[in-house]
Protein backbone atom coordinates (compact mmCIF):
# COMPACT_ATOMS: atom_id res chain seq x y z
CA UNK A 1 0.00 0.00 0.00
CA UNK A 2 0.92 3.95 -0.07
CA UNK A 3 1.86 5.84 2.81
CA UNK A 4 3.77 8.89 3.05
CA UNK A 5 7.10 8.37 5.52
CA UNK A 6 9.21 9.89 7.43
CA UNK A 7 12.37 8.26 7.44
CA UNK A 8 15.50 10.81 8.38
CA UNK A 9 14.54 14.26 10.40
CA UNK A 10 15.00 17.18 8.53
CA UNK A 11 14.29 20.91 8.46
CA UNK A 12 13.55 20.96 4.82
CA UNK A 13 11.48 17.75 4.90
CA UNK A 14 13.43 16.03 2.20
CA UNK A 15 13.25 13.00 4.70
CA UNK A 16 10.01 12.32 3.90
CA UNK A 17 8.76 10.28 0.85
CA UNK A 18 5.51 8.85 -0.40
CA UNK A 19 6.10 5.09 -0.76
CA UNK A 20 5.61 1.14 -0.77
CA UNK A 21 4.69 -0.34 2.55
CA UNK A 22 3.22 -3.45 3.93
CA UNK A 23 0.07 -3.20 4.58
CA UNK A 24 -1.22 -3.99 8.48
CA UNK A 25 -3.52 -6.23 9.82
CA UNK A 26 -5.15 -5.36 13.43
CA UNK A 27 -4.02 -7.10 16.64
CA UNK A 28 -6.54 -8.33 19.29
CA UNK A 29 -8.60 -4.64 20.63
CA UNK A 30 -7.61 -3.01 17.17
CA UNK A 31 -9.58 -2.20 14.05
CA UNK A 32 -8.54 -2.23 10.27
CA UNK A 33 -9.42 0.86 8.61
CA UNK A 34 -9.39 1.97 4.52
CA UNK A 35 -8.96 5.39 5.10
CA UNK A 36 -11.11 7.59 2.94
CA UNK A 37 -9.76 11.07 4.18
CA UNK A 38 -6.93 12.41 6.87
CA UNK A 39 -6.09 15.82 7.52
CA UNK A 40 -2.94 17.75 7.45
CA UNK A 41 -1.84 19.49 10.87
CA UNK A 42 0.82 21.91 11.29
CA UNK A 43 2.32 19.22 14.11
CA UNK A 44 2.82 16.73 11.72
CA UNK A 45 5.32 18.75 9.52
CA UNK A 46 6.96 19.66 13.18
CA UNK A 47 7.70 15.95 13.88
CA UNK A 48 9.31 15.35 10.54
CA UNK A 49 11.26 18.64 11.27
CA UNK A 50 12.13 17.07 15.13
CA UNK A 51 10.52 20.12 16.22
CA UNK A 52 7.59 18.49 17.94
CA UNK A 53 7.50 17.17 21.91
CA UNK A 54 6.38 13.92 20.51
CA UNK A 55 9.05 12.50 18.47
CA UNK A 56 7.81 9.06 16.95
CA UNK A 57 10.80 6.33 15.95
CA UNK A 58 11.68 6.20 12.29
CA UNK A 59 10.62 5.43 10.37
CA UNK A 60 7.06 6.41 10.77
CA UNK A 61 4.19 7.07 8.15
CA UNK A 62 2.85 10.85 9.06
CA UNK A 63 -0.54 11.98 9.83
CA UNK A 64 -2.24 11.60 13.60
CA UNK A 65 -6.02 11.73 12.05
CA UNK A 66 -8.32 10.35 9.80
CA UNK A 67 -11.77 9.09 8.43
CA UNK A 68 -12.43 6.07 7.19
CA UNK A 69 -14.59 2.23 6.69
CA UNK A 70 -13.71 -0.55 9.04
CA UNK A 71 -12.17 -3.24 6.99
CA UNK A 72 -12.10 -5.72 9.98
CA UNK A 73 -11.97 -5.79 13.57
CA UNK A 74 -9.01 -7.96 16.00
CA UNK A 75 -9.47 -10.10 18.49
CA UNK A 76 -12.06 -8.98 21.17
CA UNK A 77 -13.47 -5.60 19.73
CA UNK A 78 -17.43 -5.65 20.04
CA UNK A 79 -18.41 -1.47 18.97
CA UNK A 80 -17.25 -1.58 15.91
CA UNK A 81 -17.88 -3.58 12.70
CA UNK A 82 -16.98 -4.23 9.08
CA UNK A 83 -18.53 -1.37 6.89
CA UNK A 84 -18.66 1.16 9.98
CA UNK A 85 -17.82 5.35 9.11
CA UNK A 86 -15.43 5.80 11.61
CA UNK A 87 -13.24 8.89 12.44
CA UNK A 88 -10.34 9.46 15.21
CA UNK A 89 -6.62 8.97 15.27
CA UNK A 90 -3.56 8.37 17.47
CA UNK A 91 -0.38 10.49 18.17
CA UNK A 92 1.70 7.33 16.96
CA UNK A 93 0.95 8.64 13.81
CA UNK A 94 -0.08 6.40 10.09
CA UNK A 95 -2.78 8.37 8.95
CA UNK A 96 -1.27 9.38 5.77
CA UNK A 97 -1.76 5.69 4.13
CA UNK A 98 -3.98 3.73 2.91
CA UNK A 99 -4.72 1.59 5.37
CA UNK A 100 -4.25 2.31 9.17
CA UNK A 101 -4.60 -0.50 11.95
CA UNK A 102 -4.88 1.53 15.48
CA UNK A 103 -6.91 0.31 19.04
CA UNK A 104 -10.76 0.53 18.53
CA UNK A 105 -10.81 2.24 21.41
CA UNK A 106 -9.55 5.68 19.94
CA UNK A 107 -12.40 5.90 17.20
CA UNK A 108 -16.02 7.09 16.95
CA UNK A 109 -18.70 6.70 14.24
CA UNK A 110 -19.26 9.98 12.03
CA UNK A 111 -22.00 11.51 12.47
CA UNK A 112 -24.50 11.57 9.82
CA UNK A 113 -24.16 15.11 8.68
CA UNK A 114 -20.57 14.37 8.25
CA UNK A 115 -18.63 13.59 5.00
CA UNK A 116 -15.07 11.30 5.63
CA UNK A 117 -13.67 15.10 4.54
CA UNK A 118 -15.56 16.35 7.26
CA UNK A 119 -14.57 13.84 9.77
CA UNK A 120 -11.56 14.01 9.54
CA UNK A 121 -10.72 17.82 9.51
CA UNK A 122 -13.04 18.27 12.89
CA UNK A 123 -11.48 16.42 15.95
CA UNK A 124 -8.16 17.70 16.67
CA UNK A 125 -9.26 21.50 15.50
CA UNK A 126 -12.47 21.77 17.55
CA UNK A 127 -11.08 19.80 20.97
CA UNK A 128 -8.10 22.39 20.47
CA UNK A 129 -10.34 25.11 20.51
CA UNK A 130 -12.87 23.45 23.09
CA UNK A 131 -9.75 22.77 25.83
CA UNK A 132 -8.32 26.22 24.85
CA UNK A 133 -11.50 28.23 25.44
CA UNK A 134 -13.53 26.31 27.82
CA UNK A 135 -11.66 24.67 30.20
CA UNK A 136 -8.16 26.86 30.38
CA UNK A 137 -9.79 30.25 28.61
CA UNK A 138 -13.32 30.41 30.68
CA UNK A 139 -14.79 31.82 28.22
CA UNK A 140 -18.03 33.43 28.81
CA UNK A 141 -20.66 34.91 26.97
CA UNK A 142 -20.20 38.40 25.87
CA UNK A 143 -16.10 37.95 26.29
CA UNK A 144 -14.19 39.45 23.45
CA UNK A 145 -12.30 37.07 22.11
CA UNK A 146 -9.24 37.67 19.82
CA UNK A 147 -7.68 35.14 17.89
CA UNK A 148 -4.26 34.61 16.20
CA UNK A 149 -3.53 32.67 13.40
CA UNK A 150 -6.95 32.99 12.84
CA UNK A 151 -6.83 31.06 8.52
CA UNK A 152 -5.44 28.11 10.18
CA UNK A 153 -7.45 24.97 10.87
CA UNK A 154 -7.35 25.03 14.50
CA UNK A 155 -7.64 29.23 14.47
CA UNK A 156 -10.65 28.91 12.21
CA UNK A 157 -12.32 26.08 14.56
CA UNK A 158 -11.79 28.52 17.56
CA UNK A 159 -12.96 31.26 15.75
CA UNK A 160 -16.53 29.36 14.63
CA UNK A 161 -16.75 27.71 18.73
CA UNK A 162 -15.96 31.09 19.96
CA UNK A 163 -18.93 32.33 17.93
CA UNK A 164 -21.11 29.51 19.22
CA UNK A 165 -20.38 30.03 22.92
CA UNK A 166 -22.01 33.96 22.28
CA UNK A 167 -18.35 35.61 22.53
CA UNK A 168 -17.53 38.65 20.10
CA UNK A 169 -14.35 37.70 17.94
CA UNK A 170 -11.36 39.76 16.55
CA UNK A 171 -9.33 37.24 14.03
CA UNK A 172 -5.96 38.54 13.00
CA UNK A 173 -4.12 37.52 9.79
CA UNK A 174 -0.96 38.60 8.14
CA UNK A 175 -2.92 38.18 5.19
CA UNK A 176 -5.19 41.25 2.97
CA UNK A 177 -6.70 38.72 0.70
CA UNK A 178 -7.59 36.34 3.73
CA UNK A 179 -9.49 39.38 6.02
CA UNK A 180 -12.49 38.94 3.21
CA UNK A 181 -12.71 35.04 3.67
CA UNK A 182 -12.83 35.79 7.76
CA UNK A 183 -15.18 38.05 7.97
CA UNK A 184 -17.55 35.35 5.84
CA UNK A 185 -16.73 32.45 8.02
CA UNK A 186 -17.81 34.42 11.40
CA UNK A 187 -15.45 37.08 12.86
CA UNK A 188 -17.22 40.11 13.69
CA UNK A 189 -13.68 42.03 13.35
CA UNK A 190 -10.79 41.09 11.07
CA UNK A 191 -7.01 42.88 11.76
CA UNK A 192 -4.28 42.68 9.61
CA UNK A 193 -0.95 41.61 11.37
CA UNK A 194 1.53 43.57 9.06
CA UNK A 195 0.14 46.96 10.77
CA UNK A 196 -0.06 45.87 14.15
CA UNK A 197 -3.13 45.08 16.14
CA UNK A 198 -2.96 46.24 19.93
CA UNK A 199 -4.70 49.75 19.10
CA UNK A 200 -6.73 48.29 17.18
CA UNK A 201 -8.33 46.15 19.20
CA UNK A 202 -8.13 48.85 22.12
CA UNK A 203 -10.82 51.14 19.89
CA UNK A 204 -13.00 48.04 19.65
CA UNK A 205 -13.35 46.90 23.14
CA UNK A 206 -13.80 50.82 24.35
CA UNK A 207 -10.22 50.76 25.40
CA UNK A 208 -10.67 47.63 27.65
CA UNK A 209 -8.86 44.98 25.54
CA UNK A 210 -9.38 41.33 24.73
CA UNK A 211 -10.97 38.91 27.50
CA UNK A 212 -9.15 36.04 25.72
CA UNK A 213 -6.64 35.57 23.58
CA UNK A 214 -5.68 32.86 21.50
CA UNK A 215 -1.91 32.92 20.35
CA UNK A 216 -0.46 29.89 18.43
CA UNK A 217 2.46 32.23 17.07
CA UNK A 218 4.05 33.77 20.41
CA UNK A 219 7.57 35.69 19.31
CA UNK A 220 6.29 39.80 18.76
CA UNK A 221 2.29 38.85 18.45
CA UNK A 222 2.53 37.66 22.05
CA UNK A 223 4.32 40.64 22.98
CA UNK A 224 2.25 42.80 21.70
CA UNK A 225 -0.72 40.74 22.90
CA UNK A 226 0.15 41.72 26.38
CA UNK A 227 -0.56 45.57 25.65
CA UNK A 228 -4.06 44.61 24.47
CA UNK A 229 -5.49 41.98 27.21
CA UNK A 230 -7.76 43.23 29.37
CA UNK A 231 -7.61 43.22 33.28
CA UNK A 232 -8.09 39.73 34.43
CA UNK A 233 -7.55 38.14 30.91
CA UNK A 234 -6.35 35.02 30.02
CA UNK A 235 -3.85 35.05 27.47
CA UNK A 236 -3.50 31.39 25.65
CA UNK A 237 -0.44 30.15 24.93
CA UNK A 238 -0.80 27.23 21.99
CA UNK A 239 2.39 27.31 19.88
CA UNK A 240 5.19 29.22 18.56
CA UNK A 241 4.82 29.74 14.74
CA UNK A 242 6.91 32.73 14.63
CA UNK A 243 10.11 30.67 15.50
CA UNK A 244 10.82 32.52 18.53
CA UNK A 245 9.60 31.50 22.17
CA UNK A 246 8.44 35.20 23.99
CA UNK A 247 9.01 35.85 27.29
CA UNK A 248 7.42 38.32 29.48
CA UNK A 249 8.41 39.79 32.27
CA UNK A 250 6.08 39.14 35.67
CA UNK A 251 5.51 42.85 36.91
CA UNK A 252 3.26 42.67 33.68
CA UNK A 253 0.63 40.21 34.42
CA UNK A 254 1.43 41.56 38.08
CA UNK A 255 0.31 45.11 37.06
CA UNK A 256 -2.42 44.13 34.44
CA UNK A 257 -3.84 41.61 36.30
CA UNK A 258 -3.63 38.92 33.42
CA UNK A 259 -3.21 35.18 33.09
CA UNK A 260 -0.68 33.41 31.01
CA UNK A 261 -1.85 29.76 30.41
CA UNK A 262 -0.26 27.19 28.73
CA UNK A 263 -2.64 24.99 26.39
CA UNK A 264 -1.59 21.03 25.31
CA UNK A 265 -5.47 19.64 24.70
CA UNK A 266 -4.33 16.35 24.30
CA UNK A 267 -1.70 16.11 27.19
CA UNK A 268 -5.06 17.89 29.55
CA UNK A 269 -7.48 14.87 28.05
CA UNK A 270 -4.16 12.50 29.00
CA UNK A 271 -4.35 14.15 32.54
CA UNK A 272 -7.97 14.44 33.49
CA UNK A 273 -9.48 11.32 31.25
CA UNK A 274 -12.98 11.90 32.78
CA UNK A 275 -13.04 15.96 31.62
CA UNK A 276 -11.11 14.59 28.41
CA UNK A 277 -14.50 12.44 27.18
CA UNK A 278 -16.93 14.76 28.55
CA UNK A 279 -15.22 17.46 26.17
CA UNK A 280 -15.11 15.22 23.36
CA UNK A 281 -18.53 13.74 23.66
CA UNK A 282 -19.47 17.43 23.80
CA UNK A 283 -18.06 18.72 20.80
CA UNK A 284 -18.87 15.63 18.98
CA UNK A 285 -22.57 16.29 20.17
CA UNK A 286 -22.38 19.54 18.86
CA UNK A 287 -21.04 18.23 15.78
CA UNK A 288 -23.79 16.06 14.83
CA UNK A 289 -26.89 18.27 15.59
CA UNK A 290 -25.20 20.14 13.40
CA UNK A 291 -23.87 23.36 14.97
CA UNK A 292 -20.44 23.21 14.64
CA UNK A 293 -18.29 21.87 10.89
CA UNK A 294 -14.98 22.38 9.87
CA UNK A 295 -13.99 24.23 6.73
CA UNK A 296 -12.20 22.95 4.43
CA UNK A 297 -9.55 24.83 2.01
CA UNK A 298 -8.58 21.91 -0.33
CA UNK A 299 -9.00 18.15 -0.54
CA UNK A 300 -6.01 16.58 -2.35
CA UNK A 301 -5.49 13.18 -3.43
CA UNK A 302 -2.02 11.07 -1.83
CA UNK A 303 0.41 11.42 -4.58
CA UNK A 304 -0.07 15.37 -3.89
CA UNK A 305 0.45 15.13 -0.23
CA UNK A 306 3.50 17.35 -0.67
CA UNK A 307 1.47 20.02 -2.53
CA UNK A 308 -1.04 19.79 0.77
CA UNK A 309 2.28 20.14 3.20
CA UNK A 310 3.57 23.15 1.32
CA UNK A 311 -0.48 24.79 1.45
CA UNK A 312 0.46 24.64 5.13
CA UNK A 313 4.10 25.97 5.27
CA UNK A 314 3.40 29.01 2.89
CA UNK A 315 0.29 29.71 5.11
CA UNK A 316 -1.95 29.70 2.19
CA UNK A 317 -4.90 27.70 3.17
CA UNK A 318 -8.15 28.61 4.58
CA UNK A 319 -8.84 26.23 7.36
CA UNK A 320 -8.21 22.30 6.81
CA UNK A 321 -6.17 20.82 4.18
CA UNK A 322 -7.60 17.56 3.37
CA UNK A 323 -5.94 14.21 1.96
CA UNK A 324 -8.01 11.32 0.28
CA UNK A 325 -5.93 7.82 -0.63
């Protein structure tokens, strides 16, 4: 079968390759999946690069999530069954293939409403989002909310669930012709980076400044996100696109009266199990009454997974970038 692999860390990614492997069969409490769809995420380039805390052993096929019909079931697994949608993942990776054997245990069936497209892009965005602004954020209705790296898949997500929970959201972008595309999919206030942002969103909160902020980028937009937070704000930390880890000085939260809160949604599920379901049941809920669906920017066949990788490292896409085997 295909599968794209990693098989030497490198910055440039010429490590990884799109190739021949054997194809799996499941082990007792496992299910054998033909994966219809799996989404690109910005962590899965970082683990080829050896950027990422997780750092699988080579060689590994890429990809944590994915959509897909149950081929056949191991040894002992009753919930699922051949012909079953199913949608979920692992952090050990193989979702970039086209078949995937992984615990039963780590998969749900896809809602109705939901395409394998669909499935895929929604789990690791919206529980992102979800763990970001419910349980770390406390976000309430009528918060501002202001959200960095607002185009990407797990920006957009927390944009749309921001929306839902009744907050009112600035998105940022370094992009002009993105601001447009935005405003359609929810923000009720669009900034572009390249001019700054922190007066900006001072003249639309009346001078009080965000409730929340959501910053996967750190480096200057988290310094500068400090001089627009409002007094007992809670100021995200997700990642560190720019390249540079900021640091900020304690008189300044001290002073302002702001929180700085680290955000790992998988590592809190991992910690609290219990609060880790409930949040997943809950988006997943939300999901199939139909309230909450991912966009996606582009669905791309396998042999142009590399064209989907460089969507995401030129910062071109809209949302999720989608592979279908």
């Amino acid at each position: 079968m295909k599968a794209f692999v990693c098989s030497e860390i490198t910055e440039d990614l010429s490590g990884t390759q799109l190739t021949d492997i054997a194809e799996p069969e499941p082990a007792p409490g496992e299910v054998k999946i033909h994966i219809r769809a799996a989404s690109l995420n910005y962590p899965d380039i970082l683990m080829c690069q050896g950027r990422y805390q997780f750092k699988p052993e080579l060689p590994f096929v890429v990809g944590m999530e994915l959509a897909g019909v149950v081929v056949s079931c191991g040894q002992g697994v009753t919930d699922f069954a051949p012909g079953d949608r199913v949608c979920g993942g692992s952090a050990k990776t193989g979702a970039l293939a086209d078949y995937i054997c992984l615990p039963a245990n780590g998969f749900r069936l896809i809602p109705e409403a939901f395409d394998f497209a669909d499935a895929a892009a929604f789990g690791a965005a919206f529980i992102t989002a979800y763990v970001s602004l419910v349980r770390r954020g406390r976000l309430e209705k009528g918060d501002t909310l202001l959200v960095h790296g607002a185009t990407g898949g797990v920006g957009l997500a927390t944009v749309q669930l921001g929306k839902f929970l009744g907050a009112t959201v600035i998105a940022t972008t370094g992009s002009t012709q993105k601001m447009d595309a935005l405003k359609r999919l929810g923000a009720d206030h669009v900034i572009n980076l390249s001019g700054g942002f922190r007066e900006e969103v001072k003249a639309l909160t009346n001078g009080r400044g965000a409730d929340v902020i959501f910053d996967p980028i750190g480096g200057d937009v988290f310094d500068e996100s400090t001089r627009c937070i409002a007094f007992d704000g809670r100021l995200l930390v997700i990642g560190f696109m720019s390249g540079r880890i900021a640091e900020v000085k304690t008189n300044i939260p001290l002073i302002k009266g702001f929180s700085v809160v680290g955000v790992r949604a998988g590592e809190y599920g991992r910690q609290f199990p219990e609060r880790g379901a409930e949040d997943r049941d809950t988006i997943w809920k939300w999901a199939s009454e139909g309230l909450l669906k991912p966009h996606i920017h582009a669905r791309l066949p396998l042999e142009k997974v590399r064209d989907g990788v460089d969507l995401l490292l030129k910062r071109q896409a809209v949302g999720k970038v989608i592979i279908e085997p």
